[in-house]
Every structure is written in C-alpha cells, then in structure tokens.
Protein backbone atom coordinates (compact mmCIF):
# COMPACT_ATOMS: atom_id res chain seq x y z
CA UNK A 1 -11.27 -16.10 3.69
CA UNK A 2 -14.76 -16.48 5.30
CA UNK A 3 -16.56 -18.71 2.74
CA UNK A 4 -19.77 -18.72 4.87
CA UNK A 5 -21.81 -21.20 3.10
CA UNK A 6 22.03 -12.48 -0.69
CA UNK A 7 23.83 -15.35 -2.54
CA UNK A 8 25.60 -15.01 0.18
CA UNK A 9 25.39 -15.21 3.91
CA UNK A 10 25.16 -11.41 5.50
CA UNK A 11 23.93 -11.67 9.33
CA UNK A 12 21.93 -8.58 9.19
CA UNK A 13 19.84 -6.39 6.62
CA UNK A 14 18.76 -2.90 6.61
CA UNK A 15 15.11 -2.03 5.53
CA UNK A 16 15.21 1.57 4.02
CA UNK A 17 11.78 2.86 4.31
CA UNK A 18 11.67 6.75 3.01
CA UNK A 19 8.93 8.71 4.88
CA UNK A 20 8.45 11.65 2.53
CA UNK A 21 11.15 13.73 3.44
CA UNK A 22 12.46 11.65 6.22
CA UNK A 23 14.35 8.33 6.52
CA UNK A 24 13.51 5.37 8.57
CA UNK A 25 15.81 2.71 8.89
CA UNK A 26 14.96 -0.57 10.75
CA UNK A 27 17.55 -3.44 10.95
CA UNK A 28 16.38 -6.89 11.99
CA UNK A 29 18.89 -10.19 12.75
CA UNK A 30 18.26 -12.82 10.25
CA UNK A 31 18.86 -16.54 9.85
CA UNK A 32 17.15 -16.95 6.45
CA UNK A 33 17.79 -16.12 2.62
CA UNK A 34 17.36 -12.44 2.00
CA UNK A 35 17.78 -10.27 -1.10
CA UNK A 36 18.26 -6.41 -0.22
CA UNK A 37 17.37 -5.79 -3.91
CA UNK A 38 14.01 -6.90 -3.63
CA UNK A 39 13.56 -4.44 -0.54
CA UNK A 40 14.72 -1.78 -2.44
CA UNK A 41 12.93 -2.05 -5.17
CA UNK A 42 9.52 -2.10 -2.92
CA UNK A 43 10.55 0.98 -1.74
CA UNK A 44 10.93 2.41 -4.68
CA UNK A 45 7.43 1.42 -5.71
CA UNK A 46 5.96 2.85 -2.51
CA UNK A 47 8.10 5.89 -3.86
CA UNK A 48 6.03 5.97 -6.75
CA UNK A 49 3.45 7.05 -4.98
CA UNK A 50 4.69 10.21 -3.79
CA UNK A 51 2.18 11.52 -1.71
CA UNK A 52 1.49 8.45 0.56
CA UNK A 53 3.76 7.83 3.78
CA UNK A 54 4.58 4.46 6.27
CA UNK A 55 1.71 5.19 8.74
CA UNK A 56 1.83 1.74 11.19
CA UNK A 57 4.04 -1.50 10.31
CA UNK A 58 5.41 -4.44 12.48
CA UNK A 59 9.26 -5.58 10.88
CA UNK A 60 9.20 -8.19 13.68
CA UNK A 61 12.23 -6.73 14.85
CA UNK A 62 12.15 -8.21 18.19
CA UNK A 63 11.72 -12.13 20.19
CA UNK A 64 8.61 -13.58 21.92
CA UNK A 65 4.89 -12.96 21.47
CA UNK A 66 3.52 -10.71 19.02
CA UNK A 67 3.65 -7.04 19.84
CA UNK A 68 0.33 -6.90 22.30
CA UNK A 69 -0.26 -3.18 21.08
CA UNK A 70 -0.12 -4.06 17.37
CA UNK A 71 -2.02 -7.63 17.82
CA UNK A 72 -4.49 -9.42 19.10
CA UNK A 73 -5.69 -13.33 18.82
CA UNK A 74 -8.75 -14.76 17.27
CA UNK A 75 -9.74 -18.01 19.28
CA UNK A 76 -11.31 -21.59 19.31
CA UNK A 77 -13.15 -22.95 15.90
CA UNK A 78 -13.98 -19.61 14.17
CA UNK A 79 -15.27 -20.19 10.54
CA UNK A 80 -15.53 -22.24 7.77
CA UNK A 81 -15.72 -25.62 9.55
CA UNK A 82 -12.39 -25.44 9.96
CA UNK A 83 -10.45 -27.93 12.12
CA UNK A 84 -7.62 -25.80 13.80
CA UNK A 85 -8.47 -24.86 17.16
CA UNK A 86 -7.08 -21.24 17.08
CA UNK A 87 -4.82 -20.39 20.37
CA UNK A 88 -2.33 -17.83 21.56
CA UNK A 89 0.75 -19.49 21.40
CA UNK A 90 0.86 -20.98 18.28
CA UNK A 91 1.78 -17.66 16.71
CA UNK A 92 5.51 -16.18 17.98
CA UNK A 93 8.10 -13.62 16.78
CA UNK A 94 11.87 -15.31 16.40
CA UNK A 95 14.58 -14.47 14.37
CA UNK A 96 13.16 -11.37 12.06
CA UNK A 97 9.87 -13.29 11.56
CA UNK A 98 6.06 -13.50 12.80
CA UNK A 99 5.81 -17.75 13.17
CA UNK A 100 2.34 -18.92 12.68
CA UNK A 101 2.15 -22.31 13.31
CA UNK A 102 0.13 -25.50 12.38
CA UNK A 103 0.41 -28.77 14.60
CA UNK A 104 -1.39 -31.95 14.96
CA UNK A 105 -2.79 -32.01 18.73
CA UNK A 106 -5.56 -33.89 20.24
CA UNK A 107 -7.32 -32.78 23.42
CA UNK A 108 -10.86 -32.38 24.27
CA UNK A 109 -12.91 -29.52 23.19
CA UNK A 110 -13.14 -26.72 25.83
CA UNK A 111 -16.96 -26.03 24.25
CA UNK A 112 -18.03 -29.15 23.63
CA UNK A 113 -21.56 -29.25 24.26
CA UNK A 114 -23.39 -32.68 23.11
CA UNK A 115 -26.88 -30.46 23.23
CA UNK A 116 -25.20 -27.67 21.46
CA UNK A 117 -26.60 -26.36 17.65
CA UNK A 118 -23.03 -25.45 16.51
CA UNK A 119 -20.61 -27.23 14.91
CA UNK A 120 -18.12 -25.62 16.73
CA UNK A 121 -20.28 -27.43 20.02
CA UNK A 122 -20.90 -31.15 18.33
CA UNK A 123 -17.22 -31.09 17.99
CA UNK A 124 -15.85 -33.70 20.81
CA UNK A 125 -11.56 -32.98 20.13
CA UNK A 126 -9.62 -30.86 18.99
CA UNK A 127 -6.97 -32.40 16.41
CA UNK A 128 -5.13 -29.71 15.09
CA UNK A 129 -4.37 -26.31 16.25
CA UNK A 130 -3.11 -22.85 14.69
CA UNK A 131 -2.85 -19.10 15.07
CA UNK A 132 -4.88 -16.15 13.96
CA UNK A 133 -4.03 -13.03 14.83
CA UNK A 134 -5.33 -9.72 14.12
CA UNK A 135 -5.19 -5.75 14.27
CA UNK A 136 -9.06 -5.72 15.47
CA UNK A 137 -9.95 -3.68 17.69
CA UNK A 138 -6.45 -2.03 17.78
CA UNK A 139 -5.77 -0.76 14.07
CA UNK A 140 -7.93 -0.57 11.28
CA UNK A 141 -7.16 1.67 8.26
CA UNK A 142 -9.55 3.60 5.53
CA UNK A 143 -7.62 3.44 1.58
CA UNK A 144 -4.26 3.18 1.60
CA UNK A 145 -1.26 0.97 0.65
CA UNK A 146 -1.14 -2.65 2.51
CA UNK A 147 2.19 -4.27 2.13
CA UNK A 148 3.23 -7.83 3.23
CA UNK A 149 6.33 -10.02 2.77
CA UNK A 150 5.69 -13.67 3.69
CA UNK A 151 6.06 -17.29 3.36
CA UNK A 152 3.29 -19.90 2.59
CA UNK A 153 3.35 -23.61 2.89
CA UNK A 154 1.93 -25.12 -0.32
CA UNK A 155 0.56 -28.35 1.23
CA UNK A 156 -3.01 -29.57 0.50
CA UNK A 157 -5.25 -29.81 3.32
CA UNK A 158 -3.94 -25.97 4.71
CA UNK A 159 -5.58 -22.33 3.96
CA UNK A 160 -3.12 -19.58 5.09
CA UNK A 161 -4.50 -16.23 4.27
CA UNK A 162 -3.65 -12.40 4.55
CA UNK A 163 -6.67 -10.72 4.44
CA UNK A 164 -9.20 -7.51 5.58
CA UNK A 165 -12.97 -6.86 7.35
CA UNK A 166 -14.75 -4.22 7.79
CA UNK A 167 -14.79 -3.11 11.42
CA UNK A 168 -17.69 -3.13 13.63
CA UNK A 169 -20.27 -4.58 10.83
CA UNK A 170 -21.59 -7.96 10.11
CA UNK A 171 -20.04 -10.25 7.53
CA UNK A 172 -20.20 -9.44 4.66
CA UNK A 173 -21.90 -6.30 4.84
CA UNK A 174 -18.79 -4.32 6.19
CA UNK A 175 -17.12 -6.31 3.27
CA UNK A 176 -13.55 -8.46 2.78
CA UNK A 177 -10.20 -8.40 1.05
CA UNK A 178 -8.39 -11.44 0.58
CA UNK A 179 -5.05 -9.59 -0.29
CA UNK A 180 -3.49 -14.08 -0.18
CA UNK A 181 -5.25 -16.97 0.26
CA UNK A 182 -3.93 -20.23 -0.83
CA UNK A 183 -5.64 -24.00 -1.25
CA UNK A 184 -6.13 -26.96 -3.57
CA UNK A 185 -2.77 -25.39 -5.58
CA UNK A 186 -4.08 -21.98 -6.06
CA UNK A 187 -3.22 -18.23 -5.05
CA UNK A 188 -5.98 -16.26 -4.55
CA UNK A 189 -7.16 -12.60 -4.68
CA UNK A 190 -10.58 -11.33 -3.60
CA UNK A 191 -12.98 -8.62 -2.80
CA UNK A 192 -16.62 -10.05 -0.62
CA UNK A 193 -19.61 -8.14 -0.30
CA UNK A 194 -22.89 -8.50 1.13
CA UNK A 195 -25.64 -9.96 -1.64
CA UNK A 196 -29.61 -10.07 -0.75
CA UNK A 197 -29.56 -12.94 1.85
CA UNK A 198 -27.92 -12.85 5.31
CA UNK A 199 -24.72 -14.37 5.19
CA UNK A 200 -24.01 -14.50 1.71
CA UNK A 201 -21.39 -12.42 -0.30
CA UNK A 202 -20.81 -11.59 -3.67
CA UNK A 203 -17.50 -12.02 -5.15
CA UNK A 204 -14.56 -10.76 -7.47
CA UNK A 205 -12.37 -13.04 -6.91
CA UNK A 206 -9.32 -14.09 -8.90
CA UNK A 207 -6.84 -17.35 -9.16
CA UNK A 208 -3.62 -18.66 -10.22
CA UNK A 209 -2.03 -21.89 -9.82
CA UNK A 210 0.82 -22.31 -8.07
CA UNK A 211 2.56 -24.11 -11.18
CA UNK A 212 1.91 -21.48 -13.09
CA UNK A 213 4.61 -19.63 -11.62
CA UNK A 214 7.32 -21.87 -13.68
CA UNK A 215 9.47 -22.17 -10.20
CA UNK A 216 10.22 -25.53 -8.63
CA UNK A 217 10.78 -23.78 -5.23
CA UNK A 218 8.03 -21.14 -4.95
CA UNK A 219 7.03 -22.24 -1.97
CA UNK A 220 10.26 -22.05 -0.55
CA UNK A 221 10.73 -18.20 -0.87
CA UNK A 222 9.19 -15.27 0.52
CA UNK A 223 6.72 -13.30 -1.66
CA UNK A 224 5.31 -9.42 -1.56
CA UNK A 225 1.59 -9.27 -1.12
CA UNK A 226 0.47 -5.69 -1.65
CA UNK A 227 -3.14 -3.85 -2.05
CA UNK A 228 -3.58 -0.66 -3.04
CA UNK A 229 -6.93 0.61 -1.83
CA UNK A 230 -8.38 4.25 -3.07
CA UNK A 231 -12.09 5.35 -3.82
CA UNK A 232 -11.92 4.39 -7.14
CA UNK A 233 -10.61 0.29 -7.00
CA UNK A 234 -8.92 -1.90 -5.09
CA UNK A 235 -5.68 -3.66 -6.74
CA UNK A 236 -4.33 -6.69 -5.66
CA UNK A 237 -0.22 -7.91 -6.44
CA UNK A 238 1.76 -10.45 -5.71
CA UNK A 239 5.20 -9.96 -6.73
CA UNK A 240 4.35 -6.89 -9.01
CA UNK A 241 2.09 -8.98 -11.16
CA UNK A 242 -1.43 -7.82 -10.63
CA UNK A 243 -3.89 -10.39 -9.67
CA UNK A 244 -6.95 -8.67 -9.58
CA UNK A 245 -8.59 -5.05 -10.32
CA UNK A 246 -11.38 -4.64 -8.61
CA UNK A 247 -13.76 -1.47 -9.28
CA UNK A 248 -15.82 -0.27 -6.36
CA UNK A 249 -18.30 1.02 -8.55
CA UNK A 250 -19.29 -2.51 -8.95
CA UNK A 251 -19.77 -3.25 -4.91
CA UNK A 252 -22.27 -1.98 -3.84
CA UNK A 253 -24.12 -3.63 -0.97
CA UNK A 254 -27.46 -5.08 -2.08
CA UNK A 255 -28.62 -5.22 2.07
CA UNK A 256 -27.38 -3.75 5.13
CA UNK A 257 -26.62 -0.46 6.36
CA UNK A 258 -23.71 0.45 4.35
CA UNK A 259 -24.12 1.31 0.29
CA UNK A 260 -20.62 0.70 -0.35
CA UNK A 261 -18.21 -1.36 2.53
CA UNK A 262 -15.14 -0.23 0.60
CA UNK A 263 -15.88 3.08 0.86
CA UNK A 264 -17.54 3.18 4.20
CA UNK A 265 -15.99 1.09 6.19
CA UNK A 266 -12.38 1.31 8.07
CA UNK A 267 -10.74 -2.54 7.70
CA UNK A 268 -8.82 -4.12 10.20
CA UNK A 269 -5.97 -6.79 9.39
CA UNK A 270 -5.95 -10.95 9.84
CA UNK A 271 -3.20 -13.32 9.37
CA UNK A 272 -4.18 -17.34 9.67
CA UNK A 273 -3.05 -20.45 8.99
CA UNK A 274 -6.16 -22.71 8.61
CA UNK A 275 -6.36 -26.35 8.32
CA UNK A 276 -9.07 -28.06 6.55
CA UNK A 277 -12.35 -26.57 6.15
CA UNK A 278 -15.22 -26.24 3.36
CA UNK A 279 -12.09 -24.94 1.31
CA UNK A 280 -8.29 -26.00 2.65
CA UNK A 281 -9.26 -29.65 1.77
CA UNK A 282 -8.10 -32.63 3.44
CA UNK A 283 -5.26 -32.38 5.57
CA UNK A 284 -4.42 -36.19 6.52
CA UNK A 285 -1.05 -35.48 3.91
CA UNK A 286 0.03 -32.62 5.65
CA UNK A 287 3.56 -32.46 7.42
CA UNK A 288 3.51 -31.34 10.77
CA UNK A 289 4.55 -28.81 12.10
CA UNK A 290 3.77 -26.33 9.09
CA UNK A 291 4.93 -22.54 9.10
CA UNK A 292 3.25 -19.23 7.79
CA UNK A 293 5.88 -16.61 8.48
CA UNK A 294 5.81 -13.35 7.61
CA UNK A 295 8.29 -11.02 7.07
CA UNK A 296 6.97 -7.42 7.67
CA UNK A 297 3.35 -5.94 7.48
CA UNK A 298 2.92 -2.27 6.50
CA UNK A 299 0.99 0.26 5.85
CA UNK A 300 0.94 3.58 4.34
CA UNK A 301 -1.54 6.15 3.30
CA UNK A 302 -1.71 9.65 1.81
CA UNK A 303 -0.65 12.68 3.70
C-alpha cells in the first residue's frame, strides 16, 4: 500500500468456526447475498491446518462505530499523495458489515500551512474523504493465518487495500504485506522491504486483472483474502487461488536494524479505501458514495 516514492433469501447465517476441540458459533443479521457453503468450506481449510486455532477476529456482529478495543483510526492525508482526507466517521458497522466509505466533500484543510514543506501542508481543501482504520497499537500478530471476507469497488481513480506493517519500526524496514490492493483494473499481492536508501522498499509483488477472472459481476460479490504467514514464506490467496509465494529467505533487509522484518517483526492490521494517489489514478469518474465492506477479519495461529 505505501508506494513511498443463498439463492434464496435466509435472514440470518451461522459462522461455524471450530477452535480445536471446541466450537464457536457467531450469528450475525444480514441484508445481503450470502452462501453458507463458502463459509464452510473456509473452515474446513482453516481445519487443514490442524494445529492452528481462531486467536482474535471482528464478525461485525453488532451496529455503530467500529469496536474501539479492536480498532483504531488513521487520520488526515497519510501517504501516497493521496486525496482522501482520512476521518473517523467515514468507517461504521451496519447490518453484518464494517462500511468504509468514500465521498466527495470539500472543506478547508485543518493543516493547511501556505509556508509548510509537505504536501499534506500546500494542500488548501480537502475534496474527498475516507476511512482507515487499524489494529495499531491494539493487536499485532507474529506468523499465523490472516483471513478476510470483503467487498471492493472496482472503479478507477480508488485504491482499497487490506494490508500489514511491522510495528514500532520505520517503513519499510519493519516491512509490509499487501494481503489486497486494487487499482488501474488489477488485484494485487505483495511483500515490501527495506532496500539501501531510506524510504525505499524492495518488492515481490504480484498482479491479476480483474477481467481475468471471466465474471461480469466480480465486483459485485464478496471475496476471501487469506495469508498464511510461517518462518519459511508468506502465501497470499484470494479465493483459494494463490497469488503470490513469497520466500523469506529472499527478504532480508539490506539497512536498518532488523535482518529479516518477516521474521522479526510483530504486524499490525490496516483496512483503507484510498482515492487517487501516485497509484489509485484519477478519480474525476468515480461514483460517489463508494463502499469497501468487509465481512469478517480473523486470525488464527498455532497452539
């Protein structure tokens, strides 16, 4: 993300989640297509890992703002050049779902500074605003099994993303996994680290065009992000297909204080919708108000 540079109506589904020996069950109200075989199925995948276990997950069970002691908000412009302002309450939990939402606003810039070095400063308005929000500071996780059912909008001009950073270190040496990003057409599935020069990251990053997927309304459905993170790799699926292998061998730092930021760092969690940027493209086509919502995050690791 940081480029520095069910065919019929039921009115409720049950998530089985088995917890090694246990069962959890979590049912959430829902006004939206679902598909119980699909959750099913991802449990039984989970299952075929036997020896990991649900360890923290949100099923957005619940109405208002996002659970305070799960998330918290990234705000202003962040990165990228991007031109959502990111605020709190652009980002809500309503029927079964985590609502991130893009909208075409103008107001002034609360850090406009005409003296300022920044762009974020030389910035006069604010014309669009989003949500990012993020287990930072609250969660962060070492290996394990990140899962995440969701719903992009496939319009040019926006960059919604599910991804990971190392906690407590400075980009890229604490390193980043883009477990979904999407722009100009393309899904994509990454692993940063840091190269020689401040600021700068080597990649292993990965692609696939949206109509590549032979489906008309792929956009329209929810899809199942997962990353399965050991010491050996990191693999990256959407929808069972894998998008990208990446061997940790291969990442090693080349400055900083960590050797190896996917083996020595713990990462912590971001979901964003941005708009524009050096990568979302130009968003003058976009329909307003545009949606990310996601279904369910979770995450398990061995026991």
């Amino acid at each position: 993300m940081i480029r520095f540079i069910l065919k019929s109506y039921i009115p409720s589904k049950k998530l089985l989640l088995i917890i090694s020996v246990f069962s959890l069950y979590s049912c959430k109200n829902l006004n939206r297509e679902t598909n119980l075989s699909i959750n099913a199925d991802r449990t039984e995948n989970i299952l075929d890992h036997k020896e990991y276990k649900l360890v923290w997950h949100d099923e957005f069970d619940y109405s208002g703002n996002p659970n305070p002691k799960k998330w918290t908000y990234e705000n202003g412009f962040v990165r990228n050049m991007e031109l959502q302002w990111y605020q709190t309450e652009n980002a809500f939990v309503r029927d079964g779902l985590l609502i991130i939402e893009g909208r075409k606003d103008t107001f002034p810039n609360p850090a406009y500074n005409n003296l300022g070095n920044s762009w974020q400063e030389k910035r006069e308005y604010v014309h669009y605003t989003s949500s990012s929000v993020t287990t930072k500071g609250l969660h962060s996780w070492h290996y394990g099994i990140f899962e995440i059912k969701a719903k992009i909008s496939c319009q040019n001009g926006l960059w919604p993303a599910i991804w990971t950073l190392g906690e407590g270190h400075e980009w890229p040496t604490g390193g980043e996994i883009d477990i979904m990003e999407y722009y100009g057409g393309n899904i994509l599935a990454n692993a940063a680290w840091a190269s020689n020069n401040r600021w700068e990251a080597l990649w292993d990053d990965f692609r696939k065009p949206i109509d590549s997927f032979g489906d008309l309304e792929w956009c329209e459905n929810f899809h199942i992000w997962r990353m399965e993170w050991t010491s050996n790799e990191i693999k990256i699926y959407l929808d069972d297909f894998l998008m990208n292998s990446v061997e940790l061998d291969k990442t090693n730092n080349q400055r900083g204080e960590i050797k190896n930021p996917f083996r020595g760092t713990n990462q912590f969690i971001i979901l964003n919708l941005a708009i524009g940027g050096t990568a979302g493209g130009n968003p003058s086509e976009v329909i307003f108000p545009t949606r990310f919502e996601i279904d369910y995050v979770r995450i398990y690791q061995k026991f």
